[in-house]
Protein backbone atom coordinates (compact mmCIF):
# COMPACT_ATOMS: atom_id res chain seq x y z
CA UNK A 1 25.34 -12.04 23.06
CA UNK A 2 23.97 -9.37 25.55
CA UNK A 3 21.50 -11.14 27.38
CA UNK A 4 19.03 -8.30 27.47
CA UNK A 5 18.84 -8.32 23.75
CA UNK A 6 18.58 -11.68 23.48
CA UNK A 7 16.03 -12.27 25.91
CA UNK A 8 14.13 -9.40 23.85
CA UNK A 9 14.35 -11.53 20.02
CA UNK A 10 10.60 -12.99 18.95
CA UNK A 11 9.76 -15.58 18.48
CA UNK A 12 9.68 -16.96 15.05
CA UNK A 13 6.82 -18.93 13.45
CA UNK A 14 4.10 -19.41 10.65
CA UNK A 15 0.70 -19.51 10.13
CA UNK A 16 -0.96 -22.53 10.86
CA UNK A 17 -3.32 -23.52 8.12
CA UNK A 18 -4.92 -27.07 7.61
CA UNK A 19 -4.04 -28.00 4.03
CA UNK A 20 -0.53 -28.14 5.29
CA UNK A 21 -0.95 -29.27 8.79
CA UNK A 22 0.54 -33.04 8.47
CA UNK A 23 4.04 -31.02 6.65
CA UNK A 24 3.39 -27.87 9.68
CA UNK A 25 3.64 -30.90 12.83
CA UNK A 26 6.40 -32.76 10.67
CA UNK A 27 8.22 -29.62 10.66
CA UNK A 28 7.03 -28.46 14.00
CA UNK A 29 10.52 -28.09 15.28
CA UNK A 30 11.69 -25.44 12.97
CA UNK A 31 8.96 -22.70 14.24
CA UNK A 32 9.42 -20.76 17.62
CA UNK A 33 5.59 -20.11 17.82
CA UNK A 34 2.32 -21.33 15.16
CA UNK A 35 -0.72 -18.68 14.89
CA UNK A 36 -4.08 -20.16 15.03
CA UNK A 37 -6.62 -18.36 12.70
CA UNK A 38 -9.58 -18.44 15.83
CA UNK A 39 -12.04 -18.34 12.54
CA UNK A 40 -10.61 -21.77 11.27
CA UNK A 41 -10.93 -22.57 15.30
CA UNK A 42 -14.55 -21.29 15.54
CA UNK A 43 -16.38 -22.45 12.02
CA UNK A 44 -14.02 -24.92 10.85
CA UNK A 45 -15.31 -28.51 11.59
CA UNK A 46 -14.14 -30.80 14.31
CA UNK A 47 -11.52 -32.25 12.19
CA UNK A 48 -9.99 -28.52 12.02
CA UNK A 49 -10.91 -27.81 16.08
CA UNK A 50 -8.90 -31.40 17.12
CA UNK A 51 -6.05 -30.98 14.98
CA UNK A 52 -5.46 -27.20 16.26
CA UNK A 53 -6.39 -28.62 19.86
CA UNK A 54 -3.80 -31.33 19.14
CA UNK A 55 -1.03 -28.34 19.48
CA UNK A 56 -1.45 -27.36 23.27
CA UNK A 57 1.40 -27.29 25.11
CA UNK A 58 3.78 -28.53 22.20
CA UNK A 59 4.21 -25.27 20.94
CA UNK A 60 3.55 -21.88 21.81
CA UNK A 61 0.28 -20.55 20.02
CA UNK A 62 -1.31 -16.71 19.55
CA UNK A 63 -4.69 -16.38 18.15
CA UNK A 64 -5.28 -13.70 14.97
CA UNK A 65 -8.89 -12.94 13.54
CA UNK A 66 -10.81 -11.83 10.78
CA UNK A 67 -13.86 -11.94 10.87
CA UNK A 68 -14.93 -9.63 14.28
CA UNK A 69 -15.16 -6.42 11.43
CA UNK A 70 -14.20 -4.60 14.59
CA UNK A 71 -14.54 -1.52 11.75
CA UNK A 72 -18.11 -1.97 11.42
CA UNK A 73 -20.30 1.04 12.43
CA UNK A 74 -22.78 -1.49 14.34
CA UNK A 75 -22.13 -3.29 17.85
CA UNK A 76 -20.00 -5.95 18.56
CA UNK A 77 -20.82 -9.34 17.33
CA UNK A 78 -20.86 -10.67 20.90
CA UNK A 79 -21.91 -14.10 19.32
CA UNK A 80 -18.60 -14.14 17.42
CA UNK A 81 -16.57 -12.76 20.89
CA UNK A 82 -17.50 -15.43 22.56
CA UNK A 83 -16.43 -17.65 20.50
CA UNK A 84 -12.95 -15.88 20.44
CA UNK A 85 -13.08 -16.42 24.37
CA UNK A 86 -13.45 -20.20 23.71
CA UNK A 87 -10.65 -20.15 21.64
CA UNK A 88 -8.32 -18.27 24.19
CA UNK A 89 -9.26 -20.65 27.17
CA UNK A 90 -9.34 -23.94 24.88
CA UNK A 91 -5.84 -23.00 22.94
CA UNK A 92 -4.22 -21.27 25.84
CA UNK A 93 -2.87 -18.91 23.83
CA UNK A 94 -0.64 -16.01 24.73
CA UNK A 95 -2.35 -13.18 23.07
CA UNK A 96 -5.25 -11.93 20.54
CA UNK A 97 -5.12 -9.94 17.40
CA UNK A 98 -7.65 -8.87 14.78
CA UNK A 99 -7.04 -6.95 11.52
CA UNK A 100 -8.36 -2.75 11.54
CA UNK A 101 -11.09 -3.14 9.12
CA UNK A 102 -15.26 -4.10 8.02
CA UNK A 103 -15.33 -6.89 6.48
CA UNK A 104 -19.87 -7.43 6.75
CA UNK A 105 -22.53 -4.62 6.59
CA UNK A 106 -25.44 -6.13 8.60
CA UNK A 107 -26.77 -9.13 6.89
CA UNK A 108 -23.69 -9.28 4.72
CA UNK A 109 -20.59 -10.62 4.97
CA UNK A 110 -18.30 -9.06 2.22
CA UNK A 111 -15.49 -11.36 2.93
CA UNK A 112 -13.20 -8.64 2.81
CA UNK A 113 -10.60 -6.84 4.85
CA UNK A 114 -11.70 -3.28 3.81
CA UNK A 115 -10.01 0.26 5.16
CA UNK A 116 -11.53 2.59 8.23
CA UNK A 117 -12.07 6.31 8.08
CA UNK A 118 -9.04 8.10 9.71
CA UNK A 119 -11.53 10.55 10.86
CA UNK A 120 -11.99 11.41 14.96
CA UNK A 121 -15.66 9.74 14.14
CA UNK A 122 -14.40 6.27 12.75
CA UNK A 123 -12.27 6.83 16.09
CA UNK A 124 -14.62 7.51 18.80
CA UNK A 125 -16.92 4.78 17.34
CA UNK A 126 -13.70 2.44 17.55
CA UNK A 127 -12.65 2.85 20.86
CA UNK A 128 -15.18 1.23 23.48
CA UNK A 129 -15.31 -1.45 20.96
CA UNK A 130 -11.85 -1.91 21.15
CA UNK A 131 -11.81 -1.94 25.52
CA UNK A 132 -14.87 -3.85 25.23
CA UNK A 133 -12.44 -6.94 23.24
CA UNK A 134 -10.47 -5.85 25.65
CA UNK A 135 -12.87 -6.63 28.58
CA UNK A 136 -14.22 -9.85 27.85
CA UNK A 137 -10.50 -11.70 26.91
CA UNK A 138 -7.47 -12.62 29.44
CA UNK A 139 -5.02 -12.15 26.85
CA UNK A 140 -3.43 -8.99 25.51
CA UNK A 141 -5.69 -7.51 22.16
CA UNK A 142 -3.51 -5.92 19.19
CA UNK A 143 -4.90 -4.53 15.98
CA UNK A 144 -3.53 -4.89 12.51
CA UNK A 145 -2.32 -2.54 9.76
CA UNK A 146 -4.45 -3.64 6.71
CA UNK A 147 -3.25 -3.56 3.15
CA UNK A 148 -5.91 -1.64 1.13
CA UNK A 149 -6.92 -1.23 -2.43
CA UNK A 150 -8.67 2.53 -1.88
CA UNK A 151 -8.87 4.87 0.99
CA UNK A 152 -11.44 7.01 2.31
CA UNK A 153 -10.83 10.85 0.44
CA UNK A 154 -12.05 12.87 3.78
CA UNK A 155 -8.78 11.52 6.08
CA UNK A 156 -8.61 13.71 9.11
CA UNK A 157 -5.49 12.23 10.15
CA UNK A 158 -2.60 9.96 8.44
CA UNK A 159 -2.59 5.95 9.03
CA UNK A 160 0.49 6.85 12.00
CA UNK A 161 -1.80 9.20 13.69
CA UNK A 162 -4.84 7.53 13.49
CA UNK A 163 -3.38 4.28 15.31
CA UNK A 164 -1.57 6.63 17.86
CA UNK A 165 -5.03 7.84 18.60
CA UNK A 166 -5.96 4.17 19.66
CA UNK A 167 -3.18 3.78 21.64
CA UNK A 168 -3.20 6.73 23.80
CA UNK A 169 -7.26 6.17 24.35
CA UNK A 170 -6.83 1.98 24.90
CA UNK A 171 -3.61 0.84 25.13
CA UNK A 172 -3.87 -1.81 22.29
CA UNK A 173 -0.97 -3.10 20.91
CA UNK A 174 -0.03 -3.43 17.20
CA UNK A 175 0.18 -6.39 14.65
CA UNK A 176 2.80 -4.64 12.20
CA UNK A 177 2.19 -6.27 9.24
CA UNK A 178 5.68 -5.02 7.36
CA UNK A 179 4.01 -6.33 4.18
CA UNK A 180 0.96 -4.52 4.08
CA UNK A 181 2.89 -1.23 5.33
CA UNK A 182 5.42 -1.86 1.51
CA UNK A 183 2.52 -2.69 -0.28
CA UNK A 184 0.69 0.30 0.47
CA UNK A 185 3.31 2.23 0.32
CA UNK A 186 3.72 1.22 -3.26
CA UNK A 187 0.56 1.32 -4.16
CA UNK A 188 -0.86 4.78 -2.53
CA UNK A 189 2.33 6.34 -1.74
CA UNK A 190 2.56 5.98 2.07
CA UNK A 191 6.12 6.75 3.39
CA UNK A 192 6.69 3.75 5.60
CA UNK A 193 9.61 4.98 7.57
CA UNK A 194 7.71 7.86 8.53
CA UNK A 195 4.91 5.78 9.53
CA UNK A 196 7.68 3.95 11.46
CA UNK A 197 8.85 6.65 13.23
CA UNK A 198 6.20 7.92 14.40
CA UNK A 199 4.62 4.78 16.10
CA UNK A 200 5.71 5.29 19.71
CA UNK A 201 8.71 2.67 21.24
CA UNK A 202 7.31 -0.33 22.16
CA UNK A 203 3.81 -0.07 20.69
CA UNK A 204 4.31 -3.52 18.32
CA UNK A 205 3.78 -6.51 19.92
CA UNK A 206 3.76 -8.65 17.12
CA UNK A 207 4.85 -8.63 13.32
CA UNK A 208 3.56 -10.78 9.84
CA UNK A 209 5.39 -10.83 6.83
CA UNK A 210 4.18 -12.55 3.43
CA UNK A 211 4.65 -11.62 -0.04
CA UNK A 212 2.48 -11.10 -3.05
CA UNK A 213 3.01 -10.90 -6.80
CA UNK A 214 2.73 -7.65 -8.73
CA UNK A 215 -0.19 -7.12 -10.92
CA UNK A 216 0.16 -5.44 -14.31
CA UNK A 217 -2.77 -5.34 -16.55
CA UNK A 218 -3.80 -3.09 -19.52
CA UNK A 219 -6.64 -1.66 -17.68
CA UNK A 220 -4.03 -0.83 -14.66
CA UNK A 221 -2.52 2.79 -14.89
CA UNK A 222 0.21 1.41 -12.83
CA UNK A 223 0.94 -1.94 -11.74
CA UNK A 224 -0.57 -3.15 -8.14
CA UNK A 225 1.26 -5.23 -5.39
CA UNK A 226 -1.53 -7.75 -4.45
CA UNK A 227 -1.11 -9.01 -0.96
CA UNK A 228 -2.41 -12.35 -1.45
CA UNK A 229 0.29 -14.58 0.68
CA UNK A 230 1.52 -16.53 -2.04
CA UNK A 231 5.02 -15.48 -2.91
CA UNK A 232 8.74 -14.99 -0.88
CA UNK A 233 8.58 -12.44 1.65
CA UNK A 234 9.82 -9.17 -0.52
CA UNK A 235 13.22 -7.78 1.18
CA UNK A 236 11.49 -4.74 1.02
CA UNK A 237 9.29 -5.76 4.44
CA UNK A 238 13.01 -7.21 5.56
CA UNK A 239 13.99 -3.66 5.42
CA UNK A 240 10.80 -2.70 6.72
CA UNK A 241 11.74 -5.03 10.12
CA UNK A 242 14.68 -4.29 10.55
CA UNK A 243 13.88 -0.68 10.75
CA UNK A 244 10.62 -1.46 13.03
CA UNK A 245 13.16 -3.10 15.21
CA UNK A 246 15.06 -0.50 16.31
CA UNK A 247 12.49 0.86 18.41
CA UNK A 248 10.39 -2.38 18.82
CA UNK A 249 10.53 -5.46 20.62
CA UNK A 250 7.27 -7.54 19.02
CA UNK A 251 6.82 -11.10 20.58
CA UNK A 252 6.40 -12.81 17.56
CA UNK A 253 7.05 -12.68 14.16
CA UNK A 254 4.75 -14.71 11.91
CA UNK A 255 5.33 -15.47 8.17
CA UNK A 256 1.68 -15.88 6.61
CA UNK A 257 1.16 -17.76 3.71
CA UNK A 258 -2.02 -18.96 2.21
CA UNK A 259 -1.49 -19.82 -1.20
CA UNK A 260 0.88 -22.04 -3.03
CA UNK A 261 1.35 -24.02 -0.26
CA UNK A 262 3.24 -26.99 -1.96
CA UNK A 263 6.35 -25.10 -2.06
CA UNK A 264 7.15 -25.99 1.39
CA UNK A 265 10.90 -25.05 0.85
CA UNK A 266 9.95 -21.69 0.63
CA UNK A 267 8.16 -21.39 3.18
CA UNK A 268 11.26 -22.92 5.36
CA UNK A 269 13.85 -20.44 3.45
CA UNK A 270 11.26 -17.62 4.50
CA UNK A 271 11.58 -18.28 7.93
CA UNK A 272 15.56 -18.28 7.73
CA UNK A 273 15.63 -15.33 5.84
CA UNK A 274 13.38 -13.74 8.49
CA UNK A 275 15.89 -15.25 11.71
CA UNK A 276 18.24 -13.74 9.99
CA UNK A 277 17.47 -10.31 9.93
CA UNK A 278 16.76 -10.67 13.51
CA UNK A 279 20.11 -11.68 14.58
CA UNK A 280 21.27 -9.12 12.46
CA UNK A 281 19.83 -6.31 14.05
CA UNK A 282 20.37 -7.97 17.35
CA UNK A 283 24.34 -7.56 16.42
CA UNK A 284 23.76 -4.25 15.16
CA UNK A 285 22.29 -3.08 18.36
CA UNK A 286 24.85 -5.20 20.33
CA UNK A 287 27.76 -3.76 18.69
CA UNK A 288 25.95 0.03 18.87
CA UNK A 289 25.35 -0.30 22.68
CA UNK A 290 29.02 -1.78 23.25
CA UNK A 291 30.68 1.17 22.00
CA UNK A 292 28.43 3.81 24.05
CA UNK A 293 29.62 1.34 26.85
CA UNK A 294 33.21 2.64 25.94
């Protein structure tokens, strides 16, 4: 294999999540990488704080959020920050990500991951908040693509150009989630190659991938793909990576699950399914760049 591609694969991982922790450490050797939730870190016990501490230094660990509602039109929760910072330094982890959403109001915590403006308002209130993150942590800060269940009617700007925005004015990085991106796409008619293509090379440092079940009920005009982690990884968000990486060269790629957890298999096939669309690509790319060689 080229070397340059291959020193350019993610790495490949899961989720780590407590109810499954004793099947995650006796299956530690199949994952390239875990993701600690830093909220399970921050408010979840010291039985939950040792065992994540208990991974340092036997496998590689990035930290994902959701609960700094870096969408809020309010300051920073410096509080919460901090604790973020605790988790970096304690966890030695390689990088920091947190979803693009609100999920409180003041005094309320709607538990939530719920859709910003695409306006240049929702933006310029956004960006300091996102260099302050930036500021207080040592590790690179990336924002997610949410799944959402409406969107705000007075869009200025499409989902592409209202992350591009971001990244010209902060440099963050971003979490492709490729199942969020199908889901939405199903359910409000976002193209996701265009979307895509118009993220610029080398903007997505990391990827998730879950799966959901489709919801049809008589009240539904249409049925809705819920993206509740609890199903195979559609091969829709396949598709949806293997198209991302043509241009991008994420350092992770994380399958999320957070329901059904006893089928462990799946989980396992998941994670094969997803190595192999890497290596896939990678031989696609391999065999493209040989021939312009020639």
């Amino acid at each position: 294999m080229n070397a340059s591609l291959q020193d350019t694969s993610p790495l490949v991982g899961i989720g780590f999540r407590i109810p499954i922790a004793r099947w995650t450490l006796a299956n530690l050797h199949r994952f390239d990488v875990l993701e600690i939730t830093v909220d399970h870190y921050i408010k979840g016990g010291e039985y939950a704080r040792k065992t994540i501490r208990g991974l340092v230094d036997r496998i590689p660990l990035v930290l994902h959020g959701v609960g700094l509602s870096i969408g809020t039109d309010t300051p920073l929760d410096e509080a919460y920050l901090d604790g973020v910072a605790e988790a970096v330094d304690d966890l030695k982890v390689a990088s920091y990500s947190e979803h693009l959403a609100w999920t409180k109001v003041p005094g309320i915590d709607i538990a939530n991951l719920l859709p910003v403006p695409k306006t240049r308002a929702a933006a310029d209130m956004l960006i300091p908040k996102i260099q302050r993150v930036q500021a207080r942590l040592p590790v690179p800060f990336s924002i997610e693509n949410i799944s959402y269940v409406f969107d705000f009617p007075d869009a200025e700007m499409s989902d592409a150009e209202f992350f591009n925005l971001l990244f010209r004015e902060t440099g963050v990085g971003l979490l492709l989630d490729v199942e969020n991106l199908f889901v939405n796409s199903r359910n409000h008619g976002i193209d996701a190659g265009a979307f895509l293509d118009q993220l610029p090379a080398g903007v997505v440092t990391d990827v998730h991938a879950a799966g959901g079940p489709l919801i049809r009920r008589s009240y539904l005009d249409v049925p809705f793909h819920a993206d509740n982690h609890s199903h195979p990884v559609p091969q829709q968000a396949l598709d949806l990576l293997e198209s991302a990486l043509d241009r991008q060269r994420p350092g992770t790629v994380i399958l999320e699950r957070d329901n059904d957890f006893e089928e462990g298999d799946e989980l396992l096939a998941d994670v094969m399914r997803i190595r192999r669309q890497i290596r896939e690509t990678t031989m696609q790319e391999r065999t493209a760049s040989d021939g312009q060689a020639h």
